[in-house]
Protein backbone atom coordinates (compact mmCIF):
# COMPACT_ATOMS: atom_id res chain seq x y z
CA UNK A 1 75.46 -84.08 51.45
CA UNK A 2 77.30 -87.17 51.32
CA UNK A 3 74.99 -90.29 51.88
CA UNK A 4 77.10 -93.24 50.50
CA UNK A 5 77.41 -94.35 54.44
CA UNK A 6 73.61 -95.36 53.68
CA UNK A 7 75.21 -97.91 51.08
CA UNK A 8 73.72 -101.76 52.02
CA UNK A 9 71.37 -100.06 54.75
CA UNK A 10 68.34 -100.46 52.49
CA UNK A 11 67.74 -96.77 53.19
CA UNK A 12 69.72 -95.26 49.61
CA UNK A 13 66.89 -97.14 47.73
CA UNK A 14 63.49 -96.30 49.31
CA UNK A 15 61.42 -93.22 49.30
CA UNK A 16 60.30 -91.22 52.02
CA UNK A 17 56.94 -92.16 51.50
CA UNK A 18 57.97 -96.10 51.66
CA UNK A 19 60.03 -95.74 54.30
CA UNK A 20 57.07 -93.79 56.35
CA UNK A 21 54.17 -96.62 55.13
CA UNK A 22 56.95 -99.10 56.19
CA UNK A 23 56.88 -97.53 59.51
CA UNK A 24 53.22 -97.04 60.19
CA UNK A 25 53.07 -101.14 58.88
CA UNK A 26 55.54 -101.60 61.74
CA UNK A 27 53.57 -100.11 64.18
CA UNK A 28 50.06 -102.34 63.53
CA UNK A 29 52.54 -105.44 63.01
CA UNK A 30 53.73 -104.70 66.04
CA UNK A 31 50.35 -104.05 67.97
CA UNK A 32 48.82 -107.47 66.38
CA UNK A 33 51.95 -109.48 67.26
CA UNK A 34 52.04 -108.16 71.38
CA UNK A 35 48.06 -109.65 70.99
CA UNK A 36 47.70 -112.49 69.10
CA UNK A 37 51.05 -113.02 66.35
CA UNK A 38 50.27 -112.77 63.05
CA UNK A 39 51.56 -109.29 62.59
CA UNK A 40 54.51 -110.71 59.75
CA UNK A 41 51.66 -110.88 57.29
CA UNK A 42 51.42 -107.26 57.35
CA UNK A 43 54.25 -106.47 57.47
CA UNK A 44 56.33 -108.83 54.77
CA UNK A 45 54.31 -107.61 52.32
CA UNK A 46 55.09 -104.06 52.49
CA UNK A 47 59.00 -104.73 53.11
CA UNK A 48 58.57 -106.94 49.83
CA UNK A 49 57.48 -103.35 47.97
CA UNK A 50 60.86 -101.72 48.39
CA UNK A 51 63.03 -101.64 45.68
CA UNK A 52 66.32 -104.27 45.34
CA UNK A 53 65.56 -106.30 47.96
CA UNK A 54 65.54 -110.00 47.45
CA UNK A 55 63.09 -112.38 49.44
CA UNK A 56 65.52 -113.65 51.93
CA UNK A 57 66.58 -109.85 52.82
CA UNK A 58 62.77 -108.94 53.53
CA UNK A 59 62.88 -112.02 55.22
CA UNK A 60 66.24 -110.91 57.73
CA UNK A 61 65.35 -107.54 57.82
CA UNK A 62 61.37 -108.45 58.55
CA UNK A 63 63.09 -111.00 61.62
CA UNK A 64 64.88 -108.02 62.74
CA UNK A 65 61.97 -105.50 62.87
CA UNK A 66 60.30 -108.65 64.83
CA UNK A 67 62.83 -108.71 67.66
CA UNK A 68 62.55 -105.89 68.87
CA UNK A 69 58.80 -105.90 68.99
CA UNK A 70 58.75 -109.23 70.63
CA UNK A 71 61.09 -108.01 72.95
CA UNK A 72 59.22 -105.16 73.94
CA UNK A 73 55.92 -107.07 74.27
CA UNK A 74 57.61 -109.87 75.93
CA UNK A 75 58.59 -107.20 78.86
CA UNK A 76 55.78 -105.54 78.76
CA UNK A 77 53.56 -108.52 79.58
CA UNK A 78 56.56 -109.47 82.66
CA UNK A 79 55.87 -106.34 84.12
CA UNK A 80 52.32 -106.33 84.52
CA UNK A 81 51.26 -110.10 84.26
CA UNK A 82 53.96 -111.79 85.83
CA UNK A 83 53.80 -115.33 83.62
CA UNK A 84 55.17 -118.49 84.54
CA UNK A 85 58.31 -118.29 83.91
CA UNK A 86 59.24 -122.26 84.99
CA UNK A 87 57.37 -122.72 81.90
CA UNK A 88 58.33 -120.21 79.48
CA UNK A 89 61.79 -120.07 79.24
CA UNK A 90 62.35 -124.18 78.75
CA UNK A 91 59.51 -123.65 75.93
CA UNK A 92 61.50 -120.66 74.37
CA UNK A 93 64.59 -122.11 74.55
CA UNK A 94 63.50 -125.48 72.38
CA UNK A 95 61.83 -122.98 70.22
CA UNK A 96 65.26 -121.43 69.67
CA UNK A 97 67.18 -124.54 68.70
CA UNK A 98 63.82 -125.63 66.37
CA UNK A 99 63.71 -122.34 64.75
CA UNK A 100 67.32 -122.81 63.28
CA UNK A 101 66.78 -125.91 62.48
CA UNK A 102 63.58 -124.79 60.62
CA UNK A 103 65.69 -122.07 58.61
CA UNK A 104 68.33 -125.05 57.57
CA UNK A 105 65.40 -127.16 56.51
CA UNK A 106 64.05 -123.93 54.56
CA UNK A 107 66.91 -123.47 52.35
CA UNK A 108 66.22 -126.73 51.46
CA UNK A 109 62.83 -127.59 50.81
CA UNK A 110 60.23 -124.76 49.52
CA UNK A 111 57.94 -123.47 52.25
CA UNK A 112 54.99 -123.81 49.84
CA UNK A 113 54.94 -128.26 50.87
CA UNK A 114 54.05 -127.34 54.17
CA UNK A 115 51.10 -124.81 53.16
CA UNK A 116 48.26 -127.06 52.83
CA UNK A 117 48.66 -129.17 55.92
CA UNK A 118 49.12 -125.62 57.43
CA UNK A 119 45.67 -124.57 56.21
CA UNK A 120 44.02 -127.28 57.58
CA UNK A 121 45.32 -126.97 60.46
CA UNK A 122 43.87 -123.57 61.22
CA UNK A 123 40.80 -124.48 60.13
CA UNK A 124 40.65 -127.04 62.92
CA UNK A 125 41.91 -124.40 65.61
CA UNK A 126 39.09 -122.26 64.29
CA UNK A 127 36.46 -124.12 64.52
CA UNK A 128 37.76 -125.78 67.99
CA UNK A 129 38.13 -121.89 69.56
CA UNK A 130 34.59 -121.32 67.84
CA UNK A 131 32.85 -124.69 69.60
CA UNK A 132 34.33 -124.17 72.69
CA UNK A 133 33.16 -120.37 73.69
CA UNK A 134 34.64 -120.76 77.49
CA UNK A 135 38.06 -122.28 76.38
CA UNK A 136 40.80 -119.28 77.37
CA UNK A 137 38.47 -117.27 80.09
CA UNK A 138 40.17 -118.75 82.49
CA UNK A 139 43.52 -120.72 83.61
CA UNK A 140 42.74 -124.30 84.53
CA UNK A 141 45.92 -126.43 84.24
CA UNK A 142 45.22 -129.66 82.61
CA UNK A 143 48.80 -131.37 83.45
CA UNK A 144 51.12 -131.05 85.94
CA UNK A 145 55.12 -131.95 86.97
CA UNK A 146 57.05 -133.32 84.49
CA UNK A 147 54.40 -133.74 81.84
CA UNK A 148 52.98 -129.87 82.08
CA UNK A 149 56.57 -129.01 81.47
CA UNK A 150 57.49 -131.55 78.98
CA UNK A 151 54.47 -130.55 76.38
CA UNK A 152 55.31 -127.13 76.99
CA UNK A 153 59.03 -127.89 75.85
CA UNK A 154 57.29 -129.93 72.75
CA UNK A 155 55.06 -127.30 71.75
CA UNK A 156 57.84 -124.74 71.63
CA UNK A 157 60.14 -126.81 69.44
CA UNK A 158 57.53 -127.64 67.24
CA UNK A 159 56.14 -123.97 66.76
CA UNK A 160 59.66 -123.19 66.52
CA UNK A 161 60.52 -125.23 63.71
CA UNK A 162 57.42 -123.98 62.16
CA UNK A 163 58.51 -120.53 62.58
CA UNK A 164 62.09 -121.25 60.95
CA UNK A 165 60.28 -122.59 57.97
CA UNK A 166 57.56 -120.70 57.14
CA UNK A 167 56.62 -117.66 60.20
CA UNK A 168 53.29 -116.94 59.36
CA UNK A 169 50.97 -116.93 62.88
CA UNK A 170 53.84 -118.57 64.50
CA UNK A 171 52.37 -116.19 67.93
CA UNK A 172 48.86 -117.57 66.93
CA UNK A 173 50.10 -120.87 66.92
CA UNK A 174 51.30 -120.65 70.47
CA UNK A 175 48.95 -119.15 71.98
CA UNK A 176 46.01 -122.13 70.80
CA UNK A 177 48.34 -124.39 71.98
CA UNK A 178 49.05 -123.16 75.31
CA UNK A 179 45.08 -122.65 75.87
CA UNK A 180 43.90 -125.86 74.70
CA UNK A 181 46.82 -128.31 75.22
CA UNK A 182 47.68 -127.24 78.87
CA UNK A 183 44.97 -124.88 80.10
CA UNK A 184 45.90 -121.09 80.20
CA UNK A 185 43.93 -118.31 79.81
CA UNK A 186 44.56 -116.24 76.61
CA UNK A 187 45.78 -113.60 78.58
CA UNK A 188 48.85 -115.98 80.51
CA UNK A 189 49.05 -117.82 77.20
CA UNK A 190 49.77 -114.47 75.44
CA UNK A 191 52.10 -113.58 77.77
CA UNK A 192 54.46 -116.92 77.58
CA UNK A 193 54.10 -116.97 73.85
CA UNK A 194 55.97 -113.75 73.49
CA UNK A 195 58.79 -115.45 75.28
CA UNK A 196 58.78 -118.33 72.97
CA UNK A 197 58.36 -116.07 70.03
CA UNK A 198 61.08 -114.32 70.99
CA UNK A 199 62.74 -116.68 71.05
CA UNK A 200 62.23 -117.96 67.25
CA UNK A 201 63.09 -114.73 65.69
CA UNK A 202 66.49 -114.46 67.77
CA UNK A 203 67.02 -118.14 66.27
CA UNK A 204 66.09 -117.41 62.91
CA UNK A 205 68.11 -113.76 63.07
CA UNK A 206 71.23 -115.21 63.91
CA UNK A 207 70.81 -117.97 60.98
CA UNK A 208 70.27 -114.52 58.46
CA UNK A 209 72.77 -112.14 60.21
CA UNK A 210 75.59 -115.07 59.64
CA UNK A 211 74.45 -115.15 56.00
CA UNK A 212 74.67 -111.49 55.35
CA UNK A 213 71.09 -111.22 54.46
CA UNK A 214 69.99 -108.20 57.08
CA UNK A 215 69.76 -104.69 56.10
CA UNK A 216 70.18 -103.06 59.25
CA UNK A 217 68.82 -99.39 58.25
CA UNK A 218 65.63 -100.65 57.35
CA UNK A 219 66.11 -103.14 60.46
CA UNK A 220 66.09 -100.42 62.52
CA UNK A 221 63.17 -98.66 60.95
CA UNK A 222 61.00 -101.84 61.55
CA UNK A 223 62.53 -102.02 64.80
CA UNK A 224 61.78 -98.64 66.52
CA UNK A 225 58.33 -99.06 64.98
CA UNK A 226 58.13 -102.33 66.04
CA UNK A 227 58.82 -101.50 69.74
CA UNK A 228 56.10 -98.91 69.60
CA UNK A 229 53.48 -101.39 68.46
CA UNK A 230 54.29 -104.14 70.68
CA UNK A 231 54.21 -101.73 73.94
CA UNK A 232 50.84 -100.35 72.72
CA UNK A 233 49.42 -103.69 71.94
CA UNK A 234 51.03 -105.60 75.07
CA UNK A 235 49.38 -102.76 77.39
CA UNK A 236 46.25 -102.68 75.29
CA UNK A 237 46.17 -106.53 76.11
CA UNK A 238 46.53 -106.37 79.44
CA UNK A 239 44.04 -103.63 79.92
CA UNK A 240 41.06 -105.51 77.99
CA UNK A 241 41.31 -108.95 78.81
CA UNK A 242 41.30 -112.46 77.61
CA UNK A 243 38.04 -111.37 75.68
CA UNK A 244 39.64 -108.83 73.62
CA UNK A 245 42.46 -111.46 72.87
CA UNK A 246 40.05 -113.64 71.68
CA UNK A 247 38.24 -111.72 69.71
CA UNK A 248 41.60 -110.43 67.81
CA UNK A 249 42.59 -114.25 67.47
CA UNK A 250 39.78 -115.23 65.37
CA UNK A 251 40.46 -112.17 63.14
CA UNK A 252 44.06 -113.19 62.87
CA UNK A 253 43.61 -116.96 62.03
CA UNK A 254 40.74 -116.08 59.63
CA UNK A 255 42.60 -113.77 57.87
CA UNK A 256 45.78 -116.60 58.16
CA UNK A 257 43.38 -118.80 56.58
CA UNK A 258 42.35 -116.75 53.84
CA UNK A 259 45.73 -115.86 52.68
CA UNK A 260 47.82 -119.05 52.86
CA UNK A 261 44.50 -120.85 51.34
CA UNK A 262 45.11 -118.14 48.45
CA UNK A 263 49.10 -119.01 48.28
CA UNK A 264 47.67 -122.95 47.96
CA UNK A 265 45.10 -122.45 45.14
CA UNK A 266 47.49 -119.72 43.15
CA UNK A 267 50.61 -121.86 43.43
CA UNK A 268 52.80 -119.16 45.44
């Protein structure tokens, strides 16, 4: 059989068995992002084991796989949640703009200078979430008007440039700063930072699809996976509550925590 139309899909170098642990990875990447974010440090990783790919193709193709889950979540979340969308979209759309502008400041300066502040920084939200046991029960909106919408806008460009650079927890990220700077619950604060995170990837994708970096076989491997996680985990959400949310977020950040501490002390 003829398979050179597989040629710069990604598929004519990986195995079946990488191709099926890269779609079982997609799956739980996708479950943990619809929940908390996060679910890129799973699933990098195991992209990063397939043969000829450079860093910023696992990066693209990763972004791809993302999309769709995000996108799935996002909806998913709608649906059943209804979130305010007066205050997601102007969040996601900053978060757009700052995730390409993140990606150009990437190519220029090495991820590894933000790291440390980045670890310190989850250590704080930690130990905030941890001290404050009722924060995220409930929604009790500390701003309102123009200055509700206008940190919401700030947060998402922020995150977003965040995202462009690095990625890591970039959900996580959102969803602390929705419940402690304005005063969502985790479950509305999960639901408008899939909007926002949607947003990121589609703003980092386009940066990589213009460069040629996306391998869209293994893009669409991610992808479908991807889409099966995030409707799993969105519903799973949904069905269990702001407690199960939170109990998943301090997993997330800890392990965020552990592993970017890791990159800091190793030099990577």
């Amino acid at each position: 059989m003829d398979l050179s139309f597989l040629e710069g899909s990604g598929l004519d170098t990986a195995t079946p068995g990488l191709l099926l642990l890269l779609a079982l990875t997609g799956l739980a990447a996708g479950f943990i992002d619809a929940v908390v974010g996060g679910g890129g440090l799973l699933q990098l990783p195991v992209t990063l084991m397939l043969p000829g790919l450079t860093p910023v193709q696992a990066l693209a193709t990763n972004k791809m796989g993302s999309v769709f889950g995000t996108a799935t979540s996002a909806v998913t979340f709608h649906r059943r949640i209804h979130p305010d969308l007066l205050t997601a979209l102007p969040m996601a759309a900053a978060a757009f703009v700052a995730a390409g502008a993140g990606a150009a400041v990437a190519a220029a300066l090495p991820a590894g200078v933000f790291k440390p502040i980045i670890v310190v920084a989850l250590v704080a939200v930690l130990a905030f979430t941890v001290a404050k046991p009722s924060m995220g029960r409930f929604t009790d909106l500390r701003h309102s008007g123009a200055r509700h919408y206008g940190l919401a806008v700030l947060r998402g460009a922020v995150i977003g440039f965040y995202d462009g650079v690095m990625g890591p927890g970039t959900g996580s990220f959102l969803i602390i700063g929705l419940v402690s700077l304005l005063g969502y619950s985790f479950m509305q604060a999960s639901a408008k930072a899939k909007i926002a995170n949607l947003a990121t990837n589609l703003g980092a994708l386009l940066v990589f699809g213009a460069h040629g970096s996306i391998l869209w076989g293994l893009g669409l491997v991610l992808g479908l996976s991807n889409m099966a996680g995030g409707y799993i985990g969105a519903r799973t959400a949904v069905a269990r509550g702001n407690s199960f949310i939170r109990v998943v977020f301090f997993a997330v950040v800890s392990v965020l925590i552990v592993k970017l501490g890791w990159d800091v002390l190793t030099g990577h």
